[in-house]
Protein backbone atom coordinates (compact mmCIF):
# COMPACT_ATOMS: atom_id res chain seq x y z
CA UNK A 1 0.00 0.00 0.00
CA UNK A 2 1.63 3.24 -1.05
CA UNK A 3 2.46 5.57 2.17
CA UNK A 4 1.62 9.44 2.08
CA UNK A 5 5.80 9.91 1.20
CA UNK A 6 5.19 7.81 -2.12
CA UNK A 7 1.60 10.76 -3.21
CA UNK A 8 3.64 13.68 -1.24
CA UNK A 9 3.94 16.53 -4.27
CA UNK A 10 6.87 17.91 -2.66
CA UNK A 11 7.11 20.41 -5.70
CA UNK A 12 3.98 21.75 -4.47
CA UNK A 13 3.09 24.30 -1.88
CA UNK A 14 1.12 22.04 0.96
CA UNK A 15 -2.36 24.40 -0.04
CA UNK A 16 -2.19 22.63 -3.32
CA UNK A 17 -1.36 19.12 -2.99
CA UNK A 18 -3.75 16.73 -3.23
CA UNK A 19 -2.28 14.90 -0.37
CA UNK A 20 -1.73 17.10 2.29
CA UNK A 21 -4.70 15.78 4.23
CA UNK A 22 -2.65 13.22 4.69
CA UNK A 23 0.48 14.85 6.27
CA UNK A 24 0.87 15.77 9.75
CA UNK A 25 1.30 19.36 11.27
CA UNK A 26 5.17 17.98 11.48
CA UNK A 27 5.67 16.58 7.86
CA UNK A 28 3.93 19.99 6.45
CA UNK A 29 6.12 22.11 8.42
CA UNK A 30 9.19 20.05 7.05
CA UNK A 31 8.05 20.10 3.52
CA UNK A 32 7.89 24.06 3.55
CA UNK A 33 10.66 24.51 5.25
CA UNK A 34 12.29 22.36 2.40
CA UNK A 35 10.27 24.56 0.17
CA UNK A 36 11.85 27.63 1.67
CA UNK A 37 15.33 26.49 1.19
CA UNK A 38 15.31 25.44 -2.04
CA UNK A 39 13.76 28.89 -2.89
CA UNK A 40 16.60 30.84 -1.47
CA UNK A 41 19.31 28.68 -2.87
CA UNK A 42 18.60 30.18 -6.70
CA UNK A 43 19.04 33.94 -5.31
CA UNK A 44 22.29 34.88 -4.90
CA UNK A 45 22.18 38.22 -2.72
CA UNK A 46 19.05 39.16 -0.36
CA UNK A 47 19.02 42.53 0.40
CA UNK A 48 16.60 44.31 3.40
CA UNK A 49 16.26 47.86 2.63
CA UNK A 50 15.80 49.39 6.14
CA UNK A 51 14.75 52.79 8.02
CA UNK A 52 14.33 53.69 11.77
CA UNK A 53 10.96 56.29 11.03
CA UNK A 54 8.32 56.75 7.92
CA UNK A 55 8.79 59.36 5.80
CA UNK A 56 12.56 59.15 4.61
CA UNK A 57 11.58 57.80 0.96
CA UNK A 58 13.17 54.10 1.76
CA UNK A 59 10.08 52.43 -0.73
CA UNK A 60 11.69 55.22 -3.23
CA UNK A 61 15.12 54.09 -2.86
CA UNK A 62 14.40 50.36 -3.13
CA UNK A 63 12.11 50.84 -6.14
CA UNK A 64 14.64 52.71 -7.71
CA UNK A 65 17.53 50.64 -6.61
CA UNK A 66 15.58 47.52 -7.75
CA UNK A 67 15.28 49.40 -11.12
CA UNK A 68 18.77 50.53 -11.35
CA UNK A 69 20.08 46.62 -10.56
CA UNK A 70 17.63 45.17 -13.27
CA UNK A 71 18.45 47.76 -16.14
CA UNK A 72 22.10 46.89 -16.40
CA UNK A 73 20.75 43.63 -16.77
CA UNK A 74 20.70 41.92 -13.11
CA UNK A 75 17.86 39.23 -12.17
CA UNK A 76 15.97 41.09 -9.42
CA UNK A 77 13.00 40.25 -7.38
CA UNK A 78 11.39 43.35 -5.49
CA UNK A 79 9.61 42.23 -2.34
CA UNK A 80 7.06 44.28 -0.85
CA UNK A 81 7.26 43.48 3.05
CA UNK A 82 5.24 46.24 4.50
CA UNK A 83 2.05 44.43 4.81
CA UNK A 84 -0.20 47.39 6.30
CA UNK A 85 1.01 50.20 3.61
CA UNK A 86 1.96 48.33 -0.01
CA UNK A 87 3.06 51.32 -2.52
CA UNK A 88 5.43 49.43 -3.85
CA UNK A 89 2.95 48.19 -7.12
CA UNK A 90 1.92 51.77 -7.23
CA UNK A 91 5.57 53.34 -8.04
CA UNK A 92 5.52 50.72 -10.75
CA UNK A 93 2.55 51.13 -12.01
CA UNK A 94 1.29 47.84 -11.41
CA UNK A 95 -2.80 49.10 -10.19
CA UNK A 96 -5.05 46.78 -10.98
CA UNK A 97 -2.38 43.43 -11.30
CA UNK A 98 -2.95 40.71 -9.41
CA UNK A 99 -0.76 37.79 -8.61
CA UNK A 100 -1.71 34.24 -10.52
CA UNK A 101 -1.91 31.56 -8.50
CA UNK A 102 -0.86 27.78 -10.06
CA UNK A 103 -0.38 24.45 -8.37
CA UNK A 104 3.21 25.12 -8.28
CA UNK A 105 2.99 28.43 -6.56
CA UNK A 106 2.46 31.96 -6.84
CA UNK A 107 3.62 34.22 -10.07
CA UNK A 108 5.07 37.17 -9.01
CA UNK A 109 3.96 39.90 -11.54
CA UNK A 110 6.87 41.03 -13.82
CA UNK A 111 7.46 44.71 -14.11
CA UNK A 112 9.53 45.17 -16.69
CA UNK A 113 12.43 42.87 -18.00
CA UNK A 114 14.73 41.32 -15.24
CA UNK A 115 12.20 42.44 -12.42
CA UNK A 116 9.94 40.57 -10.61
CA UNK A 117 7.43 41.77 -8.12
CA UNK A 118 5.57 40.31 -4.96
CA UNK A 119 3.08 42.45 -2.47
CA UNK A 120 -0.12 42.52 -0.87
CA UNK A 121 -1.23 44.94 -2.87
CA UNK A 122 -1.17 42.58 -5.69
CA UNK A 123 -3.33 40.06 -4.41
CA UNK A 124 -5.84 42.60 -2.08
CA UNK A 125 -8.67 43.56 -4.55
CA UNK A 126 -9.83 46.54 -3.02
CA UNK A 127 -6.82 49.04 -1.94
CA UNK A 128 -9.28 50.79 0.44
CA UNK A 129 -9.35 47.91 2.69
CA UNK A 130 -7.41 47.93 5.98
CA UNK A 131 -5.49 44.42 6.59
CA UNK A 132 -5.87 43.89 10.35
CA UNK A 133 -3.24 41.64 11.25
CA UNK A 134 -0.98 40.51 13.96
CA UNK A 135 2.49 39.60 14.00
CA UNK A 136 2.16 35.60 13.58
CA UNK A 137 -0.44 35.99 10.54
CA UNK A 138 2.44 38.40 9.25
CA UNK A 139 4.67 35.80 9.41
CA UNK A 140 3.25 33.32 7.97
CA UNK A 141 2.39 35.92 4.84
CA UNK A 142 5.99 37.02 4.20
CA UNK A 143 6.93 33.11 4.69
CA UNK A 144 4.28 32.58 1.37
CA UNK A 145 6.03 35.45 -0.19
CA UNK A 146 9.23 33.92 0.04
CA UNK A 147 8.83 29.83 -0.27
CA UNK A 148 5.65 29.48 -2.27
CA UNK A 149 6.68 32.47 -4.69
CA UNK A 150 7.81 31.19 -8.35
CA UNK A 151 10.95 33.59 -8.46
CA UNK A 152 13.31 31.43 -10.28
CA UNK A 153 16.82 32.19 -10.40
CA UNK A 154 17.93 35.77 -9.41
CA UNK A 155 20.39 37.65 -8.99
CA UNK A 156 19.15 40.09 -6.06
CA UNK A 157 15.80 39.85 -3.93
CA UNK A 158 15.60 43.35 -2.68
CA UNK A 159 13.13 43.48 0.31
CA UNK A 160 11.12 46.63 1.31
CA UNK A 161 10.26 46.68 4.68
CA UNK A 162 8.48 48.70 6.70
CA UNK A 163 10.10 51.70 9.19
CA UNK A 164 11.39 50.29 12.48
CA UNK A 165 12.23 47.12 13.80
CA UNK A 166 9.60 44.90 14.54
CA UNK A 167 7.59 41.80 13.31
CA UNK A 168 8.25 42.53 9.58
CA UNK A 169 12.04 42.98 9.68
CA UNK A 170 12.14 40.02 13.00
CA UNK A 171 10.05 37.62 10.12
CA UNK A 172 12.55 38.39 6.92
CA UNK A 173 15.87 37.70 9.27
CA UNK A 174 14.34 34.73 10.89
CA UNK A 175 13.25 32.78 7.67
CA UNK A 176 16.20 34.22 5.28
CA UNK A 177 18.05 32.79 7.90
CA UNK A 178 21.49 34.50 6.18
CA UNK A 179 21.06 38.30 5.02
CA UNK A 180 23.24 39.70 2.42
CA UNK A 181 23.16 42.99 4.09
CA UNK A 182 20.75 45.75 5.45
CA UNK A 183 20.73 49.02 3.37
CA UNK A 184 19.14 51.80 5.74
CA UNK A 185 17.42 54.85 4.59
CA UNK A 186 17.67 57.93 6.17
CA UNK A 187 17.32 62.02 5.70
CA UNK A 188 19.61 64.14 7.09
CA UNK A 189 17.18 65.69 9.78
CA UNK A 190 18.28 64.79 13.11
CA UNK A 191 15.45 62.99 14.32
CA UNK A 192 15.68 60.70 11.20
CA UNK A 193 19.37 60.27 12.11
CA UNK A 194 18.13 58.93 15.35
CA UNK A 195 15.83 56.45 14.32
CA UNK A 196 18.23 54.98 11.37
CA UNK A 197 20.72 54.25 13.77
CA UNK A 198 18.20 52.24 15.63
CA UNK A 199 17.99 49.97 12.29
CA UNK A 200 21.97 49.59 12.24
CA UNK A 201 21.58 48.32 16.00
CA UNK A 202 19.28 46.09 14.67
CA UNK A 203 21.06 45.09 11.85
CA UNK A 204 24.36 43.85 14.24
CA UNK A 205 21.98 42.15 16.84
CA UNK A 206 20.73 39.87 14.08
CA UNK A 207 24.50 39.57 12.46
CA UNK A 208 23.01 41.03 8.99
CA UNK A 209 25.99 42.80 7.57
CA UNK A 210 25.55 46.60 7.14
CA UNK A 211 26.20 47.40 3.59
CA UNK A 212 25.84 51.35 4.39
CA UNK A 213 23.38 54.04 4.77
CA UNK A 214 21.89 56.26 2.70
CA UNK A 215 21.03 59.71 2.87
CA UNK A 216 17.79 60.31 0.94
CA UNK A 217 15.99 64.13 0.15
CA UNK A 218 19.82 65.10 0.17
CA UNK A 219 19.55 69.03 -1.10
CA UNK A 220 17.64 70.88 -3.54
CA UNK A 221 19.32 72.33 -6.30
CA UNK A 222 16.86 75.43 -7.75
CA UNK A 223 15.69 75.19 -11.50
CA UNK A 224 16.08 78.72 -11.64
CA UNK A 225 19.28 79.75 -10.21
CA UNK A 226 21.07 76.11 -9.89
CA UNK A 227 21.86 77.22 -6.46
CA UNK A 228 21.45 73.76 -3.89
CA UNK A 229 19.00 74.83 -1.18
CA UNK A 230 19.82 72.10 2.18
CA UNK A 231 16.04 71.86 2.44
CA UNK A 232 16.49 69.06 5.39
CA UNK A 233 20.18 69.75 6.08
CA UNK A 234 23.16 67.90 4.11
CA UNK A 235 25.86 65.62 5.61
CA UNK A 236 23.73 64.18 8.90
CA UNK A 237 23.90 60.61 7.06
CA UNK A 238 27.33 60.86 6.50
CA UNK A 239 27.79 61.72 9.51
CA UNK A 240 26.17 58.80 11.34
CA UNK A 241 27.80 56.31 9.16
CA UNK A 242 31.44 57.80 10.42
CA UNK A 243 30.22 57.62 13.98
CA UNK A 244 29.01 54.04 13.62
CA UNK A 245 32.11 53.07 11.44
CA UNK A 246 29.46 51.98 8.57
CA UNK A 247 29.76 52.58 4.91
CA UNK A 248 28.15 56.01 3.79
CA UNK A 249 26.40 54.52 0.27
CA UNK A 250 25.56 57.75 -1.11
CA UNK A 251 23.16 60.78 -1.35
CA UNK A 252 19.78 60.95 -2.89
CA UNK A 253 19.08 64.78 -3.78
CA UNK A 254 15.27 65.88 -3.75
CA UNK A 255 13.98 66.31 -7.11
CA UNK A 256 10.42 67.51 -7.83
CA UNK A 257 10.16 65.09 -10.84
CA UNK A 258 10.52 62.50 -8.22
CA UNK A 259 6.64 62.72 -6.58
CA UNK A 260 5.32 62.50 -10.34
CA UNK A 261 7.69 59.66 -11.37
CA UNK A 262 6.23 57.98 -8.11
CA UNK A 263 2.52 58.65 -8.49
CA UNK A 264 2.85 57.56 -12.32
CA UNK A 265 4.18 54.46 -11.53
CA UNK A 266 7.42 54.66 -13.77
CA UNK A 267 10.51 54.96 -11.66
CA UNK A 268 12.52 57.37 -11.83
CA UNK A 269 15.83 55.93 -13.21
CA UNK A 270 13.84 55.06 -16.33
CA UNK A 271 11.58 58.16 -16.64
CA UNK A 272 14.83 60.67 -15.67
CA UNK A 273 17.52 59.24 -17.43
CA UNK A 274 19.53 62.63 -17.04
CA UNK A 275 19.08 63.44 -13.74
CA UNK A 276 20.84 64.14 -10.84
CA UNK A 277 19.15 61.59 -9.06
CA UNK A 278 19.36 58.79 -11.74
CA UNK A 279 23.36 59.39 -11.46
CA UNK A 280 22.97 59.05 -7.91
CA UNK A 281 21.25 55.99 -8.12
CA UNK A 282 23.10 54.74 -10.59
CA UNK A 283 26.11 55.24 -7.88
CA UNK A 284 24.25 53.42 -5.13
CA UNK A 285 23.22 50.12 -7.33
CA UNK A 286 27.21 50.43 -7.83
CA UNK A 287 28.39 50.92 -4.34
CA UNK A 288 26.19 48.18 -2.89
CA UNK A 289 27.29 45.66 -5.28
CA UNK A 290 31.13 46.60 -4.25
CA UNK A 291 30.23 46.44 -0.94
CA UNK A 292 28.58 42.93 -1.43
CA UNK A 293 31.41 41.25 -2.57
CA UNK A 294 33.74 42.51 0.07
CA UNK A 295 30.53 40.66 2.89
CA UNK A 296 29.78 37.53 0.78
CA UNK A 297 32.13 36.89 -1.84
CA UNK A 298 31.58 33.18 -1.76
CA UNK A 299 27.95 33.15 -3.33
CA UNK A 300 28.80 35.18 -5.65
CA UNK A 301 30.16 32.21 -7.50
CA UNK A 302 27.20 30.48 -7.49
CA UNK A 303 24.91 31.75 -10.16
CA UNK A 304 25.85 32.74 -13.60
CA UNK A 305 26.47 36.26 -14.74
C-alpha cells in the first residue's frame, strides 16, 4: 500500500497538494521549510532595505535601486514586506495586477524585464481595505512570499520593509536565515538620524551585515538659479555612518520630478535618465554591489552572470 511519502507533491506548496490531508502538522512544516530552502538557494544576494521612522523615501530608494540593478541587466526580485502600507505596485505602475496563482505556486507579476514583483497589494482587490493583522499571521504571509513564490533564479531579492524594527524585519531575518546585508534609509534631519541608527543596531543584533546608509531628500538644487538649497540639512547621514564606522552609500538629492515619477508608476531611473538623481542611483546600485562582494564573496560564484 503506497504511504503518504510515495503521493507527497513535494514540488507543491502544501495548499495545493492533493495529499496534504494526509500529512501531519510535522511533515507539512518540514516540507515548507524544504520549500523555503530550495527557494533561497537560486538567489544569490538578499538585500533588506531598512529605516528607523516613515517618511525618509526608503520604498523610493528600493524601487529605484531595484530598477537601477535590473536595467544593467541583473535578475531582481522586489519584495514588498510592508504588509499594512503596499506602494510598492503603485511606483511601478502595477494598479489593478494581481498575482496568478498555479499548483506550483504563486507568479510574481513582472514589471519590466529582469524584475519581478511580490506584495499585498497585488493580491488585495480593493486598496481601500485595511489588513488587520498581527504579528504571527504576518509571518506566515511574508513566509508565502518567500517559499511558495515562483521567483526562479535571481540575482538580487531586494526586500522593502516597513520603518522600524519589529515583526516585519524580525520575520525576513528569521526565515532568510542569512542576510546579504541591510541598506538603511535615512534624511539628514536629526530625528531621522536617530531612528536609522536604531535599524543599524538592529542590523548587528541579528548579524546582517551593514552594507551602508543612505542619505535620501539630500539638497535641492533650484531650476532657476542652480543654487542647492539644504532643504532638510546635508551631511547628517554621513555623519552617522562615520560615527558608527558603517559605509556612507551615497546621497539621494530631492527632485520635484521625483513625486510624479512615483505617483505615475514609472521609476525614476527610467523616466529621468539625465538626472541628478538617476546618477545618484546609478552610484548606489554600484556601491552596494562593491560592498557585497567585500561581505559575501563566496555566493557570488554560485549563479551565472
Amino acid at each position: 500500500m503506497p504511504t503518504n511519502k510515495d503521493v507527497c507533491e513535494k514540488d507543491k506548496p502544501c495548499e495545493t497538494c492533493s495529499a496534504a490531508d494526509k500529512c501531519t502538522q510535522e511533515e507539512k512544516e518540514r516540507h515548507e521549510e524544504r520549500r523555503l530552502k530550495e527557494t533561497l538557494f537560486h538567489i544569490r544576494h538578499k538585500l533588506m532595505v531598512m529605516s528607523g521612522k516613515g517618511g525618509v523615501g526608503k520604498t523610493t530608494v528600493a524601487v529605484n535601486l531595484a530598477a537601477a540593478l535590473a536595467m544593467e541587466g541583473h535578475r531582481v526580485g522586489l519584495l514588498d514586506a510592508d504588509i499594512h502600507g503596499p506602494n510598492v505596485p503603485r511606483m511601478l505602475g502595477l494598479d489593478f495586477h494581481w498575482v496568478e496563482g498555479s499548483k506550483e505556486g504563486l507568479r510574481p507579476v513582472e514589471a519590466f524585464p529582469n524584475l519581478k514583483v511580490i506584495s499585498m497589494a497585488l493580491i488585495s482587490r480593493n486598496p481601500d481595505s485595511p489588513i488587520v493583522w498581527r504579528g504571527p499571521i504576518k509571518h506566515n504571509v511574508i513566509k508565502q512570499f518567500l517559499s511558495d513564490v515562483q521567483w526562479g533564479d535571481l540575482d538580487f531579492l531586494v526586500v522593502d520593509l516597513p520603518p522600524g524594527t519589529g515583526d516585519e524585519p524580525l520575520s525576513v531575518a528569521h526565515l532568510i536565515g542569512q542576510v546579504d546585508g541591510s541598506i538603511i534609509v535615512t534624511t539628514p534631519q536629526d530625528v531621522a538620524l536617530l531612528d536609522s541608527r536604531k535599524a543599524v543596531g538592529f542590523s548587528r543584533l541579528l548579524h546582517i551585515p551593514v552594507l551602508g546608509i543612505v542619505e535620501n531628500m539630500s539638497g535641492l538644487v533650484c531650476p532657476h538659479c542652480s543654487r542647492e538649497i539644504p532643504l532638510f540639512k546635508v551631511g547628517g547621514g554621513e555623519k552617522a555612518a562615520q560615527e558608527l564606522k558603517v559605509d556612507f552609500l551615497g546621497r539621494i538629492p530631492i527632485e520635484p520630478d521625483m513625486v510624479e515619477c512615483c505617483d505615475n508608476g514609472r521609476p525614476l531611473v527610467i523616466a529621468k535618465p539625465y538626472s541628478r538623481a538617476k546618477k545618484a542611483y546609478q552610484e548606489l546600485a554600484s556601491a552596494v554591489m562593491a560592498k557585497l562582494a567585500q561581505v559575501s564573496p563566496t555566493t557570488s560564484a554560485r549563479l551565472g552572470p
